[in-house]
C-alpha atoms as a PDB file:
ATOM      1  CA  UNK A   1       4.818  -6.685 -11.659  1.00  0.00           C
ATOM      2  CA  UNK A   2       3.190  -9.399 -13.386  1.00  0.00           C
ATOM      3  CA  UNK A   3       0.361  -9.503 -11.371  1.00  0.00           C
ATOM      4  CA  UNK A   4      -0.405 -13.726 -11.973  1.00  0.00           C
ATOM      5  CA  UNK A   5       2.776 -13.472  -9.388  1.00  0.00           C
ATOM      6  CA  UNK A   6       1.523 -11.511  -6.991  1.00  0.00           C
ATOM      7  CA  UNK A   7       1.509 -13.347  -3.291  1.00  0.00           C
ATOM      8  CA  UNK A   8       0.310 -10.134  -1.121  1.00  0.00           C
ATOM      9  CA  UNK A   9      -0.768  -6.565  -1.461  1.00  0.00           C
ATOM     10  CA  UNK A  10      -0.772  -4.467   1.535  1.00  0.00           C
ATOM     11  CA  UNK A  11      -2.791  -1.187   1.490  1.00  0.00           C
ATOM     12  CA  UNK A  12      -0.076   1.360   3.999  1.00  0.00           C
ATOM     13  CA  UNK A  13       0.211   4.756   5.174  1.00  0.00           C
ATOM     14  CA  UNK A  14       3.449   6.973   4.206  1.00  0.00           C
ATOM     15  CA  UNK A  15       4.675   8.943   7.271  1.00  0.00           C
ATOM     16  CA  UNK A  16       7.178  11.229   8.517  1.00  0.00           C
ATOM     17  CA  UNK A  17       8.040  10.543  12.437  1.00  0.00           C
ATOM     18  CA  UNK A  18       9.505  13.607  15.076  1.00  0.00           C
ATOM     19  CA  UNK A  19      12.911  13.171  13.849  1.00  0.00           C
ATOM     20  CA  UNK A  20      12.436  13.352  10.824  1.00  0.00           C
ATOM     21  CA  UNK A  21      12.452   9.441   9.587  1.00  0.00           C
ATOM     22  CA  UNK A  22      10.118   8.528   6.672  1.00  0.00           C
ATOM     23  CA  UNK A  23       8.341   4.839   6.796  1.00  0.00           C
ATOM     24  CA  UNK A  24       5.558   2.900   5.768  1.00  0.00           C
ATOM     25  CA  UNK A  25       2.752   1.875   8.296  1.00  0.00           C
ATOM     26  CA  UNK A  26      -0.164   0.004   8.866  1.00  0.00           C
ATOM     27  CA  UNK A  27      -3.542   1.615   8.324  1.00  0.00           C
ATOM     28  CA  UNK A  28      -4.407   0.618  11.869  1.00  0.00           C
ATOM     29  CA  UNK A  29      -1.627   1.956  13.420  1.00  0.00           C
ATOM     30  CA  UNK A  30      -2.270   5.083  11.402  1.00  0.00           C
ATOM     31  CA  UNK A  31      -5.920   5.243  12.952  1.00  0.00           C
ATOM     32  CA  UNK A  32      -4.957   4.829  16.949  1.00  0.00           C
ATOM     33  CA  UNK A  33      -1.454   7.509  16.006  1.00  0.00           C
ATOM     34  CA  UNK A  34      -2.150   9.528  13.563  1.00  0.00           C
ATOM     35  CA  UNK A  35      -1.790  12.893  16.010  1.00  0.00           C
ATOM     36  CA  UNK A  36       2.133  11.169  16.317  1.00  0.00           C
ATOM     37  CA  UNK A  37       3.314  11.450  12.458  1.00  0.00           C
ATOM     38  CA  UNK A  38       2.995  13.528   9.593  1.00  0.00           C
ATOM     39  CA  UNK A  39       1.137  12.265   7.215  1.00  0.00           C
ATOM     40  CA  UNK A  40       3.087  11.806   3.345  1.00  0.00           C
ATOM     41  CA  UNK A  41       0.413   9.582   1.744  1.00  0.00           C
ATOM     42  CA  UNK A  42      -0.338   6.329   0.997  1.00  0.00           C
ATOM     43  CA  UNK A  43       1.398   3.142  -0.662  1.00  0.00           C
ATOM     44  CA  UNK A  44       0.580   0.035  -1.758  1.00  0.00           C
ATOM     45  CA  UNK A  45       2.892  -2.749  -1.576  1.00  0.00           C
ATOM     46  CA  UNK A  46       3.076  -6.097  -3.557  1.00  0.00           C
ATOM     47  CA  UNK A  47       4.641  -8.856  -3.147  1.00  0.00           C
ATOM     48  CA  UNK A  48       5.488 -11.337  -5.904  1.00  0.00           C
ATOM     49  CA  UNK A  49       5.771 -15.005  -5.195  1.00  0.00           C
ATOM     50  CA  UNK A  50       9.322 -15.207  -5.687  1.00  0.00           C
ATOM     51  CA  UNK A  51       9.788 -12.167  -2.938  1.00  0.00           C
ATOM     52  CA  UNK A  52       9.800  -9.074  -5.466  1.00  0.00           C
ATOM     53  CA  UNK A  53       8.481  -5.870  -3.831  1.00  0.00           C
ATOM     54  CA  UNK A  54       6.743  -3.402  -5.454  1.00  0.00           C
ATOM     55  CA  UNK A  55       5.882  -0.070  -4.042  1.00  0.00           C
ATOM     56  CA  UNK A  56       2.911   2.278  -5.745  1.00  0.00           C
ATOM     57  CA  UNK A  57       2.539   5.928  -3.860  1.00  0.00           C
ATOM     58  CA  UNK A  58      -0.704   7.876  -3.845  1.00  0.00           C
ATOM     59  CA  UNK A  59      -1.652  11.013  -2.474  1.00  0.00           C
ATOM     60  CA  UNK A  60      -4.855  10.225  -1.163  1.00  0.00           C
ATOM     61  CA  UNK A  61      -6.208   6.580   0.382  1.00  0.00           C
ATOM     62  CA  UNK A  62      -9.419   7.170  -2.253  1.00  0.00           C
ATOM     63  CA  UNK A  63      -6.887   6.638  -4.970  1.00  0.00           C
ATOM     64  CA  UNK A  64      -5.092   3.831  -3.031  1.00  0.00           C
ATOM     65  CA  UNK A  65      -8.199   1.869  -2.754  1.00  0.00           C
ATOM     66  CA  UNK A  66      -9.175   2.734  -6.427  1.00  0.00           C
ATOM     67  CA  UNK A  67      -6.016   1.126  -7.412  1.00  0.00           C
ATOM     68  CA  UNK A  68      -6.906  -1.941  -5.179  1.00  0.00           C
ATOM     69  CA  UNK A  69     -10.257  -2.692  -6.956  1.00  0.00           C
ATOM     70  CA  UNK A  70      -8.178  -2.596 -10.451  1.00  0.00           C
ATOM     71  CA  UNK A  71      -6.076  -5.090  -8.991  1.00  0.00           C
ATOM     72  CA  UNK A  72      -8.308  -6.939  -7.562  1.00  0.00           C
ATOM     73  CA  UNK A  73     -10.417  -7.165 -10.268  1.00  0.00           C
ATOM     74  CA  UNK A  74      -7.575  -7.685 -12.636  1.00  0.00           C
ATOM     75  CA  UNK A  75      -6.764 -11.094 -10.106  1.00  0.00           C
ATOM     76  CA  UNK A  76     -10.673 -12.055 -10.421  1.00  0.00           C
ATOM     77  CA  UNK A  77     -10.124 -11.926 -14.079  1.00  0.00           C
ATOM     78  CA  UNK A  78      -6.935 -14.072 -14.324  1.00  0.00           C
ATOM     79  CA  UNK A  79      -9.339 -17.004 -12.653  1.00  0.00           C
ATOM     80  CA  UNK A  80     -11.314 -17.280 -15.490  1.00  0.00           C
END
């Protein structure tokens, strides 16, 4: 994704619930129910301005939030 698109990125957790179902949750949520799920990883997910979605996996929430900073400073950088 082009990132002088991007609207949104959400930093997520990856889980698996009791039956089985795999989805995408907040980090909050994640915090207060983490006992509930098993844990998968960790996603980011952008959103372009014309309502693309774009999904990056990680295995750990260090290298989700390393990710972040690149993007974030990649954004900072497209101001100047």
């Amino acid at each position: 994704m082009n990132l002088a698109q991007l609207a949104r990125v959400y930093p997520s957790v990856f889980v698996k619930d009791a039956d089985g179902v795999e989805t995408t949750i907040s980090l909050e949520w994640y915090d207060q129910n983490s006992k509930e799920v098993e844990l998968l990883g960790f996603k980011l997910i952008l959103l372009s301005k014309k309502g693309e979605k774009e999904e990056l996996f990680f295995k750990t929430q260090e290298e989700m939030f390393e990710k972040l900073e690149d993007i974030l400073a990649a954004l900072e950088n497209l101001k100047k």
